[in-house]
C-alpha atoms as a PDB file:
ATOM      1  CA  UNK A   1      45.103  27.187  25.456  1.00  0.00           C
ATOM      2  CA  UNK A   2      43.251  24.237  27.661  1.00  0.00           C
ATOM      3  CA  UNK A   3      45.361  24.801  31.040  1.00  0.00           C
ATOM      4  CA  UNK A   4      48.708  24.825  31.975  1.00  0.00           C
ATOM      5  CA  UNK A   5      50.718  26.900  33.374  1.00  0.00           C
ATOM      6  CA  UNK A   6      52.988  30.589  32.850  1.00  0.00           C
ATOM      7  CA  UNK A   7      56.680  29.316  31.847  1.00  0.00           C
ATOM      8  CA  UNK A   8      58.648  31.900  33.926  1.00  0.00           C
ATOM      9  CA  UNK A   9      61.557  32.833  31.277  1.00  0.00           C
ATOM     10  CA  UNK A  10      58.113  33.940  29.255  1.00  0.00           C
ATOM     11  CA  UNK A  11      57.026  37.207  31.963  1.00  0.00           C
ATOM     12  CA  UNK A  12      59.185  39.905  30.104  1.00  0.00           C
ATOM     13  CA  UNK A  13      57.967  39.196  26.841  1.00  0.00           C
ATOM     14  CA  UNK A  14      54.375  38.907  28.556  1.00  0.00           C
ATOM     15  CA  UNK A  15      54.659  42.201  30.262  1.00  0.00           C
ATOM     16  CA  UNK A  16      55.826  43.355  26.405  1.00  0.00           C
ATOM     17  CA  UNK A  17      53.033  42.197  24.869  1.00  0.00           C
ATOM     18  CA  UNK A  18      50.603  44.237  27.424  1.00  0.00           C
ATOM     19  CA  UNK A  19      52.514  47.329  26.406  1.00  0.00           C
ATOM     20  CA  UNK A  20      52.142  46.655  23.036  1.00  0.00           C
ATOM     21  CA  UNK A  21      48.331  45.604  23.538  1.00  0.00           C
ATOM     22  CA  UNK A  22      47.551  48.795  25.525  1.00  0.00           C
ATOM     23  CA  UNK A  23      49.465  50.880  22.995  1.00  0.00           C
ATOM     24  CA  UNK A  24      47.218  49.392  20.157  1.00  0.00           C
ATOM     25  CA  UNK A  25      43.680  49.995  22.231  1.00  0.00           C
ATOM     26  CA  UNK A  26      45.005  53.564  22.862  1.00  0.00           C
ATOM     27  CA  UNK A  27      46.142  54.232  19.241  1.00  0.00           C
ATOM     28  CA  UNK A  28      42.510  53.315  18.192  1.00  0.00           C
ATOM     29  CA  UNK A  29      41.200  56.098  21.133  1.00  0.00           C
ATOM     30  CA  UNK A  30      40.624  53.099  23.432  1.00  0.00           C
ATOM     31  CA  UNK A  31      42.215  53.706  26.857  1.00  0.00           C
ATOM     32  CA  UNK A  32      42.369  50.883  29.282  1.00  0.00           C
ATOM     33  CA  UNK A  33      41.580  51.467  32.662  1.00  0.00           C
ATOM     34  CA  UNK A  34      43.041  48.506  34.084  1.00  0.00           C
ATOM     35  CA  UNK A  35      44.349  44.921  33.542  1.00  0.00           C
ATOM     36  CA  UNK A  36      45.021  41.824  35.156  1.00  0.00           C
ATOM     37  CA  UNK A  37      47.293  39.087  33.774  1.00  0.00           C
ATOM     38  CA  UNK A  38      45.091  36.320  33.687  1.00  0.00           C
ATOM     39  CA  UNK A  39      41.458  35.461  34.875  1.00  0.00           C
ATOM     40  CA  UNK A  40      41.201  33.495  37.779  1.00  0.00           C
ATOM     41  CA  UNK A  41      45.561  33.291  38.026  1.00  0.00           C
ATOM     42  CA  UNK A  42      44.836  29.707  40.211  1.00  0.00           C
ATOM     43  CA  UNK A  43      43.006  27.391  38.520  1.00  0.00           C
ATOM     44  CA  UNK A  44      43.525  25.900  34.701  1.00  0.00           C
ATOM     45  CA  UNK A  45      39.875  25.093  34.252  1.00  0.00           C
ATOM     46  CA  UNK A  46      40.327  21.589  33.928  1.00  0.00           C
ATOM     47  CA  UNK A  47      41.323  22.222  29.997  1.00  0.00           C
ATOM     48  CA  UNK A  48      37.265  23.819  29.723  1.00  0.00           C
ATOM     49  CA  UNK A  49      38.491  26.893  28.371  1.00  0.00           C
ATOM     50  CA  UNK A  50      42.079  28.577  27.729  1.00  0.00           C
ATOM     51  CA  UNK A  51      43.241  29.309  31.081  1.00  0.00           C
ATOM     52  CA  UNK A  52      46.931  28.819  33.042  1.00  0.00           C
ATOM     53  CA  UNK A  53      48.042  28.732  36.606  1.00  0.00           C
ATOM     54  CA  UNK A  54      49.825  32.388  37.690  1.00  0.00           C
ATOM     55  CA  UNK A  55      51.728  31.412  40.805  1.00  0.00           C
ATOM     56  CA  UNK A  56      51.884  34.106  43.067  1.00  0.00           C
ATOM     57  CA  UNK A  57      55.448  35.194  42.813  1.00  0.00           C
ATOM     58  CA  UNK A  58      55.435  35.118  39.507  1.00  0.00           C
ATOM     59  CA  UNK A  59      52.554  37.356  39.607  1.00  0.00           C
ATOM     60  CA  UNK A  60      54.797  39.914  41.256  1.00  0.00           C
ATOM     61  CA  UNK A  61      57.536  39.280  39.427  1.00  0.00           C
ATOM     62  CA  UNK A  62      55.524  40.251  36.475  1.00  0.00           C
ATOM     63  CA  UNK A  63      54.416  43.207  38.059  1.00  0.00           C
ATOM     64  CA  UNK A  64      58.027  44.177  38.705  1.00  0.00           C
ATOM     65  CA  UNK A  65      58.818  43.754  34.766  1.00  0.00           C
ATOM     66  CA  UNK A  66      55.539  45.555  33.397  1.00  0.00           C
ATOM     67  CA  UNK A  67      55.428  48.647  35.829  1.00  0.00           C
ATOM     68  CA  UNK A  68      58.661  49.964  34.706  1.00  0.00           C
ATOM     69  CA  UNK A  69      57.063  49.498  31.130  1.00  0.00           C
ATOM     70  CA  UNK A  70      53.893  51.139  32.022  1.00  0.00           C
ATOM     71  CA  UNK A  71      55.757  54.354  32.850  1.00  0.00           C
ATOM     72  CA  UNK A  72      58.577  54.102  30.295  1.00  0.00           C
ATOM     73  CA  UNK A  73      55.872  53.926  27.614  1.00  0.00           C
ATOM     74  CA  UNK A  74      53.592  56.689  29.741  1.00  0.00           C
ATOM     75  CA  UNK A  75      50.866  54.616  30.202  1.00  0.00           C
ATOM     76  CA  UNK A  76      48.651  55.334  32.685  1.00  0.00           C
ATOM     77  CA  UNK A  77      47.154  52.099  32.846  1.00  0.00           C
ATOM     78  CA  UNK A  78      46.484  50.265  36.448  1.00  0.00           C
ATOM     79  CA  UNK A  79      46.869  47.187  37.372  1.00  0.00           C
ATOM     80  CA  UNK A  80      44.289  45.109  39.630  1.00  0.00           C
ATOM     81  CA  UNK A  81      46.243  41.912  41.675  1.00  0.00           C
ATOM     82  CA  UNK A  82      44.638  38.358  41.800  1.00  0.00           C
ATOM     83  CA  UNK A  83      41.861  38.648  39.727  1.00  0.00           C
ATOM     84  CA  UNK A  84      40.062  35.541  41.417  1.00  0.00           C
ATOM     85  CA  UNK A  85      37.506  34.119  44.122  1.00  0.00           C
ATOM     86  CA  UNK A  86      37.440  35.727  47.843  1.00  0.00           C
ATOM     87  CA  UNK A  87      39.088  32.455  49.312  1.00  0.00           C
ATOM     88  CA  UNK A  88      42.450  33.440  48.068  1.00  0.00           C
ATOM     89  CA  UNK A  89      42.465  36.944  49.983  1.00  0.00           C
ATOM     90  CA  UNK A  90      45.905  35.467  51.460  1.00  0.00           C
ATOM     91  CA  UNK A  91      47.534  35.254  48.290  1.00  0.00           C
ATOM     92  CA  UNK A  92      46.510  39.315  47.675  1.00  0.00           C
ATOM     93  CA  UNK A  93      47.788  40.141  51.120  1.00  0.00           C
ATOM     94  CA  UNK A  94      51.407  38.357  50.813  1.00  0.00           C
ATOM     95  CA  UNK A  95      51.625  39.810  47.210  1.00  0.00           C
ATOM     96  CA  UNK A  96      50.548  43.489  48.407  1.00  0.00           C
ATOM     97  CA  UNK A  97      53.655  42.578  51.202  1.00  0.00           C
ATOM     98  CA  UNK A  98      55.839  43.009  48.281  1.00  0.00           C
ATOM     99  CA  UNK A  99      56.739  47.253  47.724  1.00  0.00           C
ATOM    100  CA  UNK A 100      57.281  46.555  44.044  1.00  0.00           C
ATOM    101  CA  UNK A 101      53.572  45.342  43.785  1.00  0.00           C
ATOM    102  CA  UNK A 102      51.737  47.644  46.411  1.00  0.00           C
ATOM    103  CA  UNK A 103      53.750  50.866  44.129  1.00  0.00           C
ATOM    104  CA  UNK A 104      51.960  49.767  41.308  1.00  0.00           C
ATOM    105  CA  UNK A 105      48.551  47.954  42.240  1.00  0.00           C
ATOM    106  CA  UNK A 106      45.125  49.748  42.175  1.00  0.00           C
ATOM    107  CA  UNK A 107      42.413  47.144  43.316  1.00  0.00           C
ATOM    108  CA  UNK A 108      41.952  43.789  44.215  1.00  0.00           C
ATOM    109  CA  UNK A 109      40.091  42.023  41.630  1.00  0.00           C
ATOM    110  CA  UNK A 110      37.670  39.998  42.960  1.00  0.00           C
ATOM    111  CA  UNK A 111      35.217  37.589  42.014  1.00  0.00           C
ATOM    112  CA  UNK A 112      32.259  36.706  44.033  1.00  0.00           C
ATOM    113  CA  UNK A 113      30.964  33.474  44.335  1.00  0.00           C
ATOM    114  CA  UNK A 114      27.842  31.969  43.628  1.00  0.00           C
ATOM    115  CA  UNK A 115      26.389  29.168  45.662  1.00  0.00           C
ATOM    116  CA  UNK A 116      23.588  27.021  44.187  1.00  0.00           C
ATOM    117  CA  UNK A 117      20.435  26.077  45.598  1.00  0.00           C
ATOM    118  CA  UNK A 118      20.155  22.446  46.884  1.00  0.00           C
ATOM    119  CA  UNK A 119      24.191  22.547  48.098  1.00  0.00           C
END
């Protein structure tokens, strides 16, 4: 919960648990537009709040295991890549280099950032 990081032999139970999440919401008359697997996927928040370090491939590799789910389970749920700060547009353009990942992306999450007065 305070940092860390995603255990890879974890990413098909993961993508699992999103279906059954999503199922749940939509069950209730809550359809989910989107998701992302974690906020801010590279940083832990130096154990400030629950938070774990998505490396980038297995950010894709979870795509490749929760797509197939997604349309198995007819969901027509999108998923957004990176879900962090500007600085890592990189990381989104070697991920979106992967076929599995540009098949089923729909956005780049971003997050903007904020500079302070006096820095």
């Amino acid at each position: 919960m305070l940092g860390g990081s995603m255990r890879r032999r974890y990413i098909p139970n993961y993508a699992q648990y999103f279906v059954k999440f999503l199922q749940g919401y939509a069950a209730e008359g809550v359809p989910v537009q989107a998701i992302t697997p974690q906020n801010e996927v590279d940083t832990d928040q130096d154990g400030r709040m629950p938070a774990c370090i998505w490396p980038q491939e297995y950010e894709i590799e979870f795509i490749q295991k929760l797509g197939p789910l997604l349309e198995q389970n007819h969901l027509a749920t999108k998923y957004w890549i990176l879900d962090h700060n500007y600085n890592l547009w990189g990381r989104a353009v070697c991920e979106l280099d992967n076929p599995a990942v540009r098949s089923m992306r729909n956005a780049v999450a971003w997050h903007g950032l904020r500079r302070r007065r006096g820095r």
